[in-house]
PDB file of N, CA and C in Angstrom:
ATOM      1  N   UNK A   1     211.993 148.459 239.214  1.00  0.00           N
ATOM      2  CA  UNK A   1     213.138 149.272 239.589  1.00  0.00           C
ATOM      3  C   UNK A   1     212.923 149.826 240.991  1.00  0.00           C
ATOM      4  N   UNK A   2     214.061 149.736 242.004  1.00  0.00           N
ATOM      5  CA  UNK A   2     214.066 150.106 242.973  1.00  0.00           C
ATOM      6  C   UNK A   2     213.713 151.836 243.268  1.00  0.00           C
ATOM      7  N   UNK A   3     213.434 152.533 244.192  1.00  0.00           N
ATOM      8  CA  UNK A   3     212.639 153.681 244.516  1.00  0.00           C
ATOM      9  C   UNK A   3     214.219 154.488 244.362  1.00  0.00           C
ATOM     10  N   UNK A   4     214.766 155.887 243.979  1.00  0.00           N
ATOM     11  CA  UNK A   4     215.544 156.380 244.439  1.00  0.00           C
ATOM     12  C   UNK A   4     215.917 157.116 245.863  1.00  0.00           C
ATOM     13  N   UNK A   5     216.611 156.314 247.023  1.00  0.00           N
ATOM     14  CA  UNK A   5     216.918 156.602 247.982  1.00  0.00           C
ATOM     15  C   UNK A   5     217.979 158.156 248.749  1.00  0.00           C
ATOM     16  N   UNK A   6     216.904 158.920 249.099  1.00  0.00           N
ATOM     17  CA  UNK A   6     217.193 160.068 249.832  1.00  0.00           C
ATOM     18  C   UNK A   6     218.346 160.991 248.079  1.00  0.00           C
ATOM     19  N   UNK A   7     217.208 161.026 247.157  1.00  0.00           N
ATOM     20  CA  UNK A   7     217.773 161.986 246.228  1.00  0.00           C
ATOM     21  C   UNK A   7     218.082 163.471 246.376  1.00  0.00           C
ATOM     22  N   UNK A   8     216.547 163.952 247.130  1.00  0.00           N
ATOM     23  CA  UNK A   8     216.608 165.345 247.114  1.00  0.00           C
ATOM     24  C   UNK A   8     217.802 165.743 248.314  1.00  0.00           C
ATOM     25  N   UNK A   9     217.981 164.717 249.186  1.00  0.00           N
ATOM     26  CA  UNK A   9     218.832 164.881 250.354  1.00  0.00           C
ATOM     27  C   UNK A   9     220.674 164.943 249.843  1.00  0.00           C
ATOM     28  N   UNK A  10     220.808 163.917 248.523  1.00  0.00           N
ATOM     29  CA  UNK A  10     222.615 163.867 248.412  1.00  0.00           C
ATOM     30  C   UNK A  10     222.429 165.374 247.122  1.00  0.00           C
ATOM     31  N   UNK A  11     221.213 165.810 246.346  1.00  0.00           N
ATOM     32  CA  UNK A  11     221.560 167.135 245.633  1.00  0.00           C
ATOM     33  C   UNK A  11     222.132 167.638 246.404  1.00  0.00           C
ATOM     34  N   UNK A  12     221.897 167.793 247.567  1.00  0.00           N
ATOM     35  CA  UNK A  12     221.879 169.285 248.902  1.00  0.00           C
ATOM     36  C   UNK A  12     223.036 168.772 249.616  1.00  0.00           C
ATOM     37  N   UNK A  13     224.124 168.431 248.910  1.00  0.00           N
ATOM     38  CA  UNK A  13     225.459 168.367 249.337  1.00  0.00           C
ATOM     39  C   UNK A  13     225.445 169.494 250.940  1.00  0.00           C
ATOM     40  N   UNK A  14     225.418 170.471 250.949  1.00  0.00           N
ATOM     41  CA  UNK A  14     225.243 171.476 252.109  1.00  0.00           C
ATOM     42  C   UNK A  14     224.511 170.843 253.354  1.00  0.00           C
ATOM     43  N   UNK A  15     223.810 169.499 253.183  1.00  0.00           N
ATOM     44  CA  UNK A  15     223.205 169.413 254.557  1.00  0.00           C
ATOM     45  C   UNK A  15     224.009 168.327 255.149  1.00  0.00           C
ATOM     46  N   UNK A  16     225.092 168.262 254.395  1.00  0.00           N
ATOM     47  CA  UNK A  16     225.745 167.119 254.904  1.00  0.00           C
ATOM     48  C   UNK A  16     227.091 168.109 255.970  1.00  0.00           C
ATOM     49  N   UNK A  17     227.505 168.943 255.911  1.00  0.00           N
ATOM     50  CA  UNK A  17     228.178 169.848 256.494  1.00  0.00           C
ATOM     51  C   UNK A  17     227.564 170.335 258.008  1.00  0.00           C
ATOM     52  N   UNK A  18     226.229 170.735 257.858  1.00  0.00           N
ATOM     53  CA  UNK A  18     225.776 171.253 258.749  1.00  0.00           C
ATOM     54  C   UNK A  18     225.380 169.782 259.910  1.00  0.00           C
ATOM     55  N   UNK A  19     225.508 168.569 259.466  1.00  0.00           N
ATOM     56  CA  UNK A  19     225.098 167.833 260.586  1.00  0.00           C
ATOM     57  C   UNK A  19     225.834 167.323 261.936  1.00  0.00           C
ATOM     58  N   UNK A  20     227.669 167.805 261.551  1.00  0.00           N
ATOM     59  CA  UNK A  20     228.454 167.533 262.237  1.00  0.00           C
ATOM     60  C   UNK A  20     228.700 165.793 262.255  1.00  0.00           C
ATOM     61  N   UNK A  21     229.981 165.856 263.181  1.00  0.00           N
ATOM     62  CA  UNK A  21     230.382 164.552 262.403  1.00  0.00           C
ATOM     63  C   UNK A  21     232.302 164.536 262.354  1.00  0.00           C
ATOM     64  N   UNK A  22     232.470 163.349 262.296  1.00  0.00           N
ATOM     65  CA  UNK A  22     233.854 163.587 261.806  1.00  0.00           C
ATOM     66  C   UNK A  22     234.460 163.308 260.290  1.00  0.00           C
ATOM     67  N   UNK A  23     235.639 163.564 259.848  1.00  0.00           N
ATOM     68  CA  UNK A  23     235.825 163.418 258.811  1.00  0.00           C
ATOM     69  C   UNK A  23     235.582 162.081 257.924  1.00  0.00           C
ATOM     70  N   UNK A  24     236.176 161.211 258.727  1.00  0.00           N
ATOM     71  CA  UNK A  24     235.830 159.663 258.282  1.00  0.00           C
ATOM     72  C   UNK A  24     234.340 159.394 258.086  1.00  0.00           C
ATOM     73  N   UNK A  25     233.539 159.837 259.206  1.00  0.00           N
ATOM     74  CA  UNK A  25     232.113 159.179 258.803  1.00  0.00           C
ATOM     75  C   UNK A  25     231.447 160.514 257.261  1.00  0.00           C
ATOM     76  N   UNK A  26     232.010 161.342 257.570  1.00  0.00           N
ATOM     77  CA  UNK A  26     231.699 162.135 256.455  1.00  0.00           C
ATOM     78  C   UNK A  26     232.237 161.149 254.914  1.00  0.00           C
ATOM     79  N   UNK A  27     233.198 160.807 254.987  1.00  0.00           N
ATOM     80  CA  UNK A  27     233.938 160.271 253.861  1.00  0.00           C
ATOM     81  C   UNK A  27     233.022 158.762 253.584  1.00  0.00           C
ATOM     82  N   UNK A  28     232.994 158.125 254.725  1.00  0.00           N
ATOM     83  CA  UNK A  28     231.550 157.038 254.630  1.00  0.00           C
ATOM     84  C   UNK A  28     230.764 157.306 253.976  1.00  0.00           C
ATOM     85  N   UNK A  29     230.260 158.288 254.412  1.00  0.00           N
ATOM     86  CA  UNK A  29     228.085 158.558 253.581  1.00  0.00           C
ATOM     87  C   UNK A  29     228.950 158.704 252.187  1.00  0.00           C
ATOM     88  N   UNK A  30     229.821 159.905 251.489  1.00  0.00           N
ATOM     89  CA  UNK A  30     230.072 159.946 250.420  1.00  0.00           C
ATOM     90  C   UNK A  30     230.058 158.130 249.668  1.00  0.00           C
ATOM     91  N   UNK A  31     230.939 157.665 250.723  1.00  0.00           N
ATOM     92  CA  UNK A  31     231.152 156.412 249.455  1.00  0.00           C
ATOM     93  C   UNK A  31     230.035 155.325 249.719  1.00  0.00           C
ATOM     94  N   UNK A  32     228.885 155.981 250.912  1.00  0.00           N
ATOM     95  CA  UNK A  32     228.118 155.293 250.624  1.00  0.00           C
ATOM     96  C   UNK A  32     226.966 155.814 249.551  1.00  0.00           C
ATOM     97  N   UNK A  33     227.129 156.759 249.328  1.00  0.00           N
ATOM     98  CA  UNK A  33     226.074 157.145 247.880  1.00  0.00           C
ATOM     99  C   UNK A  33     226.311 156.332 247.061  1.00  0.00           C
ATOM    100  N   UNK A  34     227.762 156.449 247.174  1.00  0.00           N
ATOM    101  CA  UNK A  34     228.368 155.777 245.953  1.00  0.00           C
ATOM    102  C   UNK A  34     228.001 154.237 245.268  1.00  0.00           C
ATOM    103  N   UNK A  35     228.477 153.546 246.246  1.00  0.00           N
ATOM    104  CA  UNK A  35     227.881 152.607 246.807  1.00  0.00           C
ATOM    105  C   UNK A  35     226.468 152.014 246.448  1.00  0.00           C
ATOM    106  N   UNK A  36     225.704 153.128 246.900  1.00  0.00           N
ATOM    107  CA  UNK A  36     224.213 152.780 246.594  1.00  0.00           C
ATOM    108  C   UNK A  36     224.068 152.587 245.441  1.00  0.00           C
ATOM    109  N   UNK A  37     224.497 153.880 244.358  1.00  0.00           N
ATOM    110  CA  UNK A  37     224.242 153.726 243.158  1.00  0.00           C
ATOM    111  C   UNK A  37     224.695 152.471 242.275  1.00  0.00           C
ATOM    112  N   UNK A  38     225.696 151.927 242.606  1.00  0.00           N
ATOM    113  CA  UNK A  38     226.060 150.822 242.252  1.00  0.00           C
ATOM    114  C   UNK A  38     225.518 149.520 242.571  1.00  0.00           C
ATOM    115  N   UNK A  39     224.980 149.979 243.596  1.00  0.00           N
ATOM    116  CA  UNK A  39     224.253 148.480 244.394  1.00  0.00           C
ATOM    117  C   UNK A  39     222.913 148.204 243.555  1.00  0.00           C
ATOM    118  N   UNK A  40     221.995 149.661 243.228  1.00  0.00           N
ATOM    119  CA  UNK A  40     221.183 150.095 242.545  1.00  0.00           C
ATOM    120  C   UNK A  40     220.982 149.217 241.173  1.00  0.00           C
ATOM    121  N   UNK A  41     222.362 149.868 240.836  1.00  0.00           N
ATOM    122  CA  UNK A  41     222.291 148.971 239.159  1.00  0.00           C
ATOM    123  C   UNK A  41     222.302 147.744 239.030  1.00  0.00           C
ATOM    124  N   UNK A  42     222.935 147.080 239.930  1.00  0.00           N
ATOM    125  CA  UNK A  42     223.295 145.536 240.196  1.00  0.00           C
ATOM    126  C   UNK A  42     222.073 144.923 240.638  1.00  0.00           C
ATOM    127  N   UNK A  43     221.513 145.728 241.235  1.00  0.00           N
ATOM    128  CA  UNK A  43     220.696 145.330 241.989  1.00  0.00           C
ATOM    129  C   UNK A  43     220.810 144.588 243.608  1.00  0.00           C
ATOM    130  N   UNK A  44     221.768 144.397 244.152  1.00  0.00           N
ATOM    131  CA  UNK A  44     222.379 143.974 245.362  1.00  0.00           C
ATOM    132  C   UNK A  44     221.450 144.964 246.633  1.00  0.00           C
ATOM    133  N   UNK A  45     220.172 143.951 246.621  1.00  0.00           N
ATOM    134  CA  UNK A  45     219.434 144.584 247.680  1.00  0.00           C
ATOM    135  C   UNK A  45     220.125 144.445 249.091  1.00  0.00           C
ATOM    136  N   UNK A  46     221.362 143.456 249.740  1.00  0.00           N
ATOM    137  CA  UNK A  46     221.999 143.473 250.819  1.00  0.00           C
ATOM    138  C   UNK A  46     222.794 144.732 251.070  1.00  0.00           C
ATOM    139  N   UNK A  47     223.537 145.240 249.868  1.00  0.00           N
ATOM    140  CA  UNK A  47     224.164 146.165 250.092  1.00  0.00           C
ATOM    141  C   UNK A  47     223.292 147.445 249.891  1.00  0.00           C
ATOM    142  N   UNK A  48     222.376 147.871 248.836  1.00  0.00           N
ATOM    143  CA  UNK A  48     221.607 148.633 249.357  1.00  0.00           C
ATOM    144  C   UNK A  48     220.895 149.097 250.670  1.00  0.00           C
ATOM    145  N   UNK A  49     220.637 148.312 251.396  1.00  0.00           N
ATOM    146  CA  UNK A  49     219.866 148.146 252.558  1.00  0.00           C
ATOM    147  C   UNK A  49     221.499 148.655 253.685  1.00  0.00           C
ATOM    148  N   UNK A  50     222.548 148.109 253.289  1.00  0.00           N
ATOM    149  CA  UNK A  50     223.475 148.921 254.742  1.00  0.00           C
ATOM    150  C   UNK A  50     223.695 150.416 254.067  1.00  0.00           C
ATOM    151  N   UNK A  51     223.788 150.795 252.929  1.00  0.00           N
ATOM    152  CA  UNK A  51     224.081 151.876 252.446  1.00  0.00           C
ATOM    153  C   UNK A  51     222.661 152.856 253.002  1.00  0.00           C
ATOM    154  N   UNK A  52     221.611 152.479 253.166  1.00  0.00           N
ATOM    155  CA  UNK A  52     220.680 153.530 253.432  1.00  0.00           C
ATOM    156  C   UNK A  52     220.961 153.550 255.123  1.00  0.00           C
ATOM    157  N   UNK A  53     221.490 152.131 255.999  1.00  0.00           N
ATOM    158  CA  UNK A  53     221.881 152.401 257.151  1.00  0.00           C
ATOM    159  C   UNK A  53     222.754 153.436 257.684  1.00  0.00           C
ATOM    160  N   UNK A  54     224.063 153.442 256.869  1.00  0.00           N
ATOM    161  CA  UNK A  54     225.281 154.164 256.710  1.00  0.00           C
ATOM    162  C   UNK A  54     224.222 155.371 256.423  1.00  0.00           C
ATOM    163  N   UNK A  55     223.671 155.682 255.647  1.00  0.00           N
ATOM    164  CA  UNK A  55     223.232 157.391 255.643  1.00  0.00           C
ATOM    165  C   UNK A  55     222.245 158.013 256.247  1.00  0.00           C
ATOM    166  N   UNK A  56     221.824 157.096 256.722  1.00  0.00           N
ATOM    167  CA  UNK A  56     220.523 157.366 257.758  1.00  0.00           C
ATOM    168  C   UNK A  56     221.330 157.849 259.261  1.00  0.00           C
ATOM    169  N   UNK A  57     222.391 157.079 259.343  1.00  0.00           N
ATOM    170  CA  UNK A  57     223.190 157.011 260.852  1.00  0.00           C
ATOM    171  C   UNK A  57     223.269 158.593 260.976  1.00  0.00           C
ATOM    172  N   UNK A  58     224.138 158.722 259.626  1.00  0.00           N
ATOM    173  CA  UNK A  58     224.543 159.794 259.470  1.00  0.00           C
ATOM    174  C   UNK A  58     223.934 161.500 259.675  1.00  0.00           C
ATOM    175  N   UNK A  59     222.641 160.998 259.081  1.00  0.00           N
ATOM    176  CA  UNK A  59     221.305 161.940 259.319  1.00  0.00           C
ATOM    177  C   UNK A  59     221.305 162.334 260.688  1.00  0.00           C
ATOM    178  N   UNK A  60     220.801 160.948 260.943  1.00  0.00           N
ATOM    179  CA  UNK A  60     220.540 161.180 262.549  1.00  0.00           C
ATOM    180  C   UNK A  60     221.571 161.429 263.233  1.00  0.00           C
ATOM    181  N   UNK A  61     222.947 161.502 263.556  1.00  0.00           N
ATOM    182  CA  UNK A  61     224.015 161.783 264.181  1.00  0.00           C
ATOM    183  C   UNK A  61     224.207 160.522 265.044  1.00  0.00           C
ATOM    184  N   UNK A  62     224.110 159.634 264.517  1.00  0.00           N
ATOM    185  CA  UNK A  62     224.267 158.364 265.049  1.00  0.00           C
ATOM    186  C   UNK A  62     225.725 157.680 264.346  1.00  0.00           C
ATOM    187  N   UNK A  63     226.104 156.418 265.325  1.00  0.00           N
ATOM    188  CA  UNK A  63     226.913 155.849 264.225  1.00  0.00           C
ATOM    189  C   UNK A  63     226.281 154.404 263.453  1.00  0.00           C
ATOM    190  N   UNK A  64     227.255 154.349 262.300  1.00  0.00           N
ATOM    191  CA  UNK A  64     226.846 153.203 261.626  1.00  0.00           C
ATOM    192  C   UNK A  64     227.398 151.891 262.253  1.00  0.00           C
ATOM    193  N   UNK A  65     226.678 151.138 261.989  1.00  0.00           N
ATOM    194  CA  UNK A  65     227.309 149.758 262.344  1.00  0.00           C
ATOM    195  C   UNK A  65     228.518 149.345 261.434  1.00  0.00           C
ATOM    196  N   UNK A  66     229.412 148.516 262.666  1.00  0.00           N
ATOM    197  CA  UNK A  66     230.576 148.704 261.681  1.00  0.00           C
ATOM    198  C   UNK A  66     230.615 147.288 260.752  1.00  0.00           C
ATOM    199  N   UNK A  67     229.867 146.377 260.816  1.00  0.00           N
ATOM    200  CA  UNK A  67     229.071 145.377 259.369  1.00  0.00           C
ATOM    201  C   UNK A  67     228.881 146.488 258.506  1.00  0.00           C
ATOM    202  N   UNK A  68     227.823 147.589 258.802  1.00  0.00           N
ATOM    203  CA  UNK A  68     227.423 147.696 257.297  1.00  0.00           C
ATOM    204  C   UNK A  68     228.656 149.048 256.929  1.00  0.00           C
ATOM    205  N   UNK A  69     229.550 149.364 257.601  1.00  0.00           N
ATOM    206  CA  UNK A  69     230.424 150.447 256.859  1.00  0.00           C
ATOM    207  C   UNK A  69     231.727 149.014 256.506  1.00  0.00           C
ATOM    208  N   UNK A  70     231.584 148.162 257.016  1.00  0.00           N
ATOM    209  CA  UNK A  70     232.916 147.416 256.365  1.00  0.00           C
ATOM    210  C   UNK A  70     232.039 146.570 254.781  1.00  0.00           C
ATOM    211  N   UNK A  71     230.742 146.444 254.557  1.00  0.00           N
ATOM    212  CA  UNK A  71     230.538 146.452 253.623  1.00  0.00           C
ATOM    213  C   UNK A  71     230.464 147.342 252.668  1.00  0.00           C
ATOM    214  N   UNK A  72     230.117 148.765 252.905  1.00  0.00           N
ATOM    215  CA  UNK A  72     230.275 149.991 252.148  1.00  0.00           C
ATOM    216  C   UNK A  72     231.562 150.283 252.058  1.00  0.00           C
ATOM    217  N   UNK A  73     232.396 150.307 252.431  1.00  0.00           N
ATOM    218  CA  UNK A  73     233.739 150.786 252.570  1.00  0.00           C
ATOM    219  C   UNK A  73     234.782 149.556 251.401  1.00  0.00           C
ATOM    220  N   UNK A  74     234.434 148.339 251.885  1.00  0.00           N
ATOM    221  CA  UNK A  74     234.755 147.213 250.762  1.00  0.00           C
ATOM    222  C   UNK A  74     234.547 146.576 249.554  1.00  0.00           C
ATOM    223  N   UNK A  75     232.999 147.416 249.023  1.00  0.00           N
ATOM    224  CA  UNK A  75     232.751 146.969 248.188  1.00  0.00           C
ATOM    225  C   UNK A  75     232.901 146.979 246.790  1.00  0.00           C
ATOM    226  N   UNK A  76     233.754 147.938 246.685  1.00  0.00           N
ATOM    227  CA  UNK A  76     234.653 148.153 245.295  1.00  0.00           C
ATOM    228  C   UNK A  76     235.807 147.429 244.923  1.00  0.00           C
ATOM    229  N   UNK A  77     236.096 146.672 246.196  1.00  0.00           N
ATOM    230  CA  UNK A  77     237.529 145.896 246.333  1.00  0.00           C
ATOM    231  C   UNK A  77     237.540 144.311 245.999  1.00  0.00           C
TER     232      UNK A  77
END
């Protein structure tokens, strides 16, 4: 089973506020948790791997690549 990625970080909903940002990439990381967890169960190590990109960007105040947010963003569809 894969490691759980940045847990103690999505409890702490609050540090996602304080990093600044705009609304959209805010709405990203959300559906990339999402995302993860699903990728998780499936096991879909491709999409895991942009989902920790997408939230890492985010961390850092960077942006995501827009490959791996058009895979996070699409993958429910």
């Amino acid at each position: 089973m894969l490691p759980q990625f940045g847990t103690a970080i999505r409890k702490n909903k609050s540090l996602n506020a304080e990093t600044g940002g705009s609304a959209s990439e805010k709405a990203s990381v959300d559906v990339a948790w999402l995302v993860l967890e699903a990728a998780n169960d499936l096991g879909d190590h491709a999409a895991i791997e942009a989902c920790r990109r997408v939230i890492d960007a985010e961390l850092n105040g960077t942006a995501a690549g827009n490959a791996d947010l058009d895979l996070v963003l699409g993958y429910f569809r």
